[in-house]
C-alpha atoms as a PDB file:
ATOM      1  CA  UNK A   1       0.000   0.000   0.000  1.00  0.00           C
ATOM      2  CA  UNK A   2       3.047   2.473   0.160  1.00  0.00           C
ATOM      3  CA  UNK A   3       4.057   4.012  -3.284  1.00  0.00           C
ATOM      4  CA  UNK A   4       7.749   4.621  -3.074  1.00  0.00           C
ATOM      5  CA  UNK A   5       7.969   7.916  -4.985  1.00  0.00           C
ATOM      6  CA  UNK A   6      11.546  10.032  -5.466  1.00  0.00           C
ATOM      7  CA  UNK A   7      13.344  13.569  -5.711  1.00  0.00           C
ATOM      8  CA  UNK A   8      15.188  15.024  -7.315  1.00  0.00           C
ATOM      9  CA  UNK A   9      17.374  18.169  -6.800  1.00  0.00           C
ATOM     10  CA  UNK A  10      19.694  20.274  -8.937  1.00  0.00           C
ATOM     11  CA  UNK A  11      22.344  21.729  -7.894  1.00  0.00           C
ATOM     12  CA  UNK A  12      24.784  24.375  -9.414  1.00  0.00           C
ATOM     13  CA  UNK A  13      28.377  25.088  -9.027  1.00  0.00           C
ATOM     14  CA  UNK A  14      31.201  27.221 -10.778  1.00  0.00           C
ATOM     15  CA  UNK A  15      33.675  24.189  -8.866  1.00  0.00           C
ATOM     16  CA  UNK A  16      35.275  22.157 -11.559  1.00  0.00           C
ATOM     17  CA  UNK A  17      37.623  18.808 -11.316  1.00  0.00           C
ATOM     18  CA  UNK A  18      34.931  17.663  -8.562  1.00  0.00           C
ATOM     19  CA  UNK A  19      33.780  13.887  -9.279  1.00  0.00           C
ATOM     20  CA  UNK A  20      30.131  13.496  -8.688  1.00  0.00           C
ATOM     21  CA  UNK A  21      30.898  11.173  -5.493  1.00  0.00           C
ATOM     22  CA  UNK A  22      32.809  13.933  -3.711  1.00  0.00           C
ATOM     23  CA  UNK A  23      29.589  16.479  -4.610  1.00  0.00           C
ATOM     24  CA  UNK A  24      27.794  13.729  -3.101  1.00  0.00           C
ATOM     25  CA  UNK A  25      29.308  13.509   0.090  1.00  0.00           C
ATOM     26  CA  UNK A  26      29.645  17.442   0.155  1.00  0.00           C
ATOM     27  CA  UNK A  27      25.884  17.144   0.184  1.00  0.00           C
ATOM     28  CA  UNK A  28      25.127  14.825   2.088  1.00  0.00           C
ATOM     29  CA  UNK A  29      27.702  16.496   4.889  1.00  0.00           C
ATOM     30  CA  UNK A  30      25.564  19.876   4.774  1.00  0.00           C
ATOM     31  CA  UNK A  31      22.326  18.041   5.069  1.00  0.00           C
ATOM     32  CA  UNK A  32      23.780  16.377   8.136  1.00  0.00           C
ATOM     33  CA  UNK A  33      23.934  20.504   9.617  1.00  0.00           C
ATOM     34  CA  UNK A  34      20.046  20.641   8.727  1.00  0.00           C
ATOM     35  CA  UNK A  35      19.044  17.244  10.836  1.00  0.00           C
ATOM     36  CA  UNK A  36      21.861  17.882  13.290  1.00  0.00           C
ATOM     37  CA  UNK A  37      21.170  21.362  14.290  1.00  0.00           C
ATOM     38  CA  UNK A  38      18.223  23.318  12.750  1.00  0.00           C
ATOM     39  CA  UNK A  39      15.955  20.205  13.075  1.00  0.00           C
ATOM     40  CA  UNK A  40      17.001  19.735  16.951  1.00  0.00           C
ATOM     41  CA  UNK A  41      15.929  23.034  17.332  1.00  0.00           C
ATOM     42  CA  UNK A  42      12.713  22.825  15.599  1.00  0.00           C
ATOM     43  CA  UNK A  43      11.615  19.845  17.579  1.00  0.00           C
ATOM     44  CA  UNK A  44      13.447  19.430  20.777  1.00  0.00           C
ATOM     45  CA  UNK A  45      13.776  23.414  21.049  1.00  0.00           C
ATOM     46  CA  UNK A  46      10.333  24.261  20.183  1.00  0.00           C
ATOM     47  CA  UNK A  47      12.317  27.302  18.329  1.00  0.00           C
ATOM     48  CA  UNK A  48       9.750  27.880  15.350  1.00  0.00           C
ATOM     49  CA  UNK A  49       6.768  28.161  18.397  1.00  0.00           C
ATOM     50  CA  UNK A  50       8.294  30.898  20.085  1.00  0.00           C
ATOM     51  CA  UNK A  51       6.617  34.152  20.760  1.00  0.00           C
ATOM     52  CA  UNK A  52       9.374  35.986  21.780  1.00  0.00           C
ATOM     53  CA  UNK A  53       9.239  38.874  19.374  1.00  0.00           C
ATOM     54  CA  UNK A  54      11.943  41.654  21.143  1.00  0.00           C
ATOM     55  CA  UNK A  55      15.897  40.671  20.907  1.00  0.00           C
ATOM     56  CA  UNK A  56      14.697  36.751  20.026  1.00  0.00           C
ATOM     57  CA  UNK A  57      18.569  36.733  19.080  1.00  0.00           C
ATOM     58  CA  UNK A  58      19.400  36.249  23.130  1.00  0.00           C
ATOM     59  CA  UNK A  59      17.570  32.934  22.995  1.00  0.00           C
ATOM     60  CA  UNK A  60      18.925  31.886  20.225  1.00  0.00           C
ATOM     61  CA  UNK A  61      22.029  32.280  21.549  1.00  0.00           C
ATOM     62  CA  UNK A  62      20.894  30.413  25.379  1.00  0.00           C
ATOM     63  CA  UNK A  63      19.601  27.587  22.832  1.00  0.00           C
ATOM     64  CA  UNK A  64      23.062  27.112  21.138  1.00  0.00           C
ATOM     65  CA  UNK A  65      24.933  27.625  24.347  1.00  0.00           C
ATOM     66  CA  UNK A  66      22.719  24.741  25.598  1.00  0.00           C
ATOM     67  CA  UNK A  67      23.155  22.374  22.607  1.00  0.00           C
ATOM     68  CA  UNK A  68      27.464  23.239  22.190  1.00  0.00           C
ATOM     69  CA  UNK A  69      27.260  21.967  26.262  1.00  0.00           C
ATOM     70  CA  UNK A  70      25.277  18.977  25.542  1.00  0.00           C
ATOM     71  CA  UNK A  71      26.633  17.918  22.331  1.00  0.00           C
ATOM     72  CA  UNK A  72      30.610  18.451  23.752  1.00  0.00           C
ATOM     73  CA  UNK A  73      29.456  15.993  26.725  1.00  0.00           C
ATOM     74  CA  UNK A  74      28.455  13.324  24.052  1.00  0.00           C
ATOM     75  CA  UNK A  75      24.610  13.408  24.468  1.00  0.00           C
ATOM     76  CA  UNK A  76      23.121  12.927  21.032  1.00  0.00           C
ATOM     77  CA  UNK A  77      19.309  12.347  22.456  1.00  0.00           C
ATOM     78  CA  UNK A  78      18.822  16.019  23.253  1.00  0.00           C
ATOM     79  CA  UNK A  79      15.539  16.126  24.269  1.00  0.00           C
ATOM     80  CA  UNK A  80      15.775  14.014  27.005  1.00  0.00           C
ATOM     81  CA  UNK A  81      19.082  15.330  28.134  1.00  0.00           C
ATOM     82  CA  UNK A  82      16.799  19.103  28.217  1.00  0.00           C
ATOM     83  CA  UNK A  83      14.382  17.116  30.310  1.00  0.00           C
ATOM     84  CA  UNK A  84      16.681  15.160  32.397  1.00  0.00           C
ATOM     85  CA  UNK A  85      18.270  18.856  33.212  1.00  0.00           C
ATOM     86  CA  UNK A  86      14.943  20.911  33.646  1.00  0.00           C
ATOM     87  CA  UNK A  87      14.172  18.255  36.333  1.00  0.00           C
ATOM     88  CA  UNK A  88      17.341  18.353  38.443  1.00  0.00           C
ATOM     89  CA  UNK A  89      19.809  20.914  38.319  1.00  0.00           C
ATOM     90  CA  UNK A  90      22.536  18.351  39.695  1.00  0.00           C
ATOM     91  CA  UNK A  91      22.480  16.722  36.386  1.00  0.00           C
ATOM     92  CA  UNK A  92      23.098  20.236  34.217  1.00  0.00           C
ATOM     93  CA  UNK A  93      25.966  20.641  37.222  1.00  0.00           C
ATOM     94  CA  UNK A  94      27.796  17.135  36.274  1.00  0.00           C
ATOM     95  CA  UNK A  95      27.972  18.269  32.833  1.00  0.00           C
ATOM     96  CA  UNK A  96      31.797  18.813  31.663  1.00  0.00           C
ATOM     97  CA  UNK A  97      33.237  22.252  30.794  1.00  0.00           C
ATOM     98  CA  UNK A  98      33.660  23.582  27.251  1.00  0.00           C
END
């Protein structure tokens, strides 16, 4: 019952002497910044529900402070790492220095 469908994307470049794997895996690595980072934020974060409307820059900024600390202490599930630390501030206190 599930209709595999595809897409396709274009891309454009002045780069020459590239093979078409390496433009592959260049890519594929800048995807990896969209699920990594900009899709933690969307979910986990709650970033795209925000109302803050005046100097919304300062949590951006307390957001990406919080995500550097928990990413440089090896956490990759986020969200429960921002849970774990809203519930005890022992565990936010165990975390390692950047």
């Amino acid at each position: 019952m599930w209709d595999q469908r595809g897409e396709v994307a274009t891309y454009v470049s002045s780069a020459d002497g590239l093979r078409a794997s390496t433009w592959a895996d260049i890519i594929r690595g800048h995807w990896g910044i969209e699920n990594r980072n900009h899709y933690v934020r969307d979910v986990s974060c709650n970033e795209d529900r925000s109302r803050i409307r005046d100097n919304p820059g300062i949590m951006v900024r307390a957001r990406s402070f919080a995500l550097n600390i928990i990413r440089h202490n090896g956490l990759t599930n986020v969200a429960k790492a921002l849970w774990n630390g809203a519930l005890n501030l022992d565990y936010i206190l165990a975390y390692k220095a950047i």
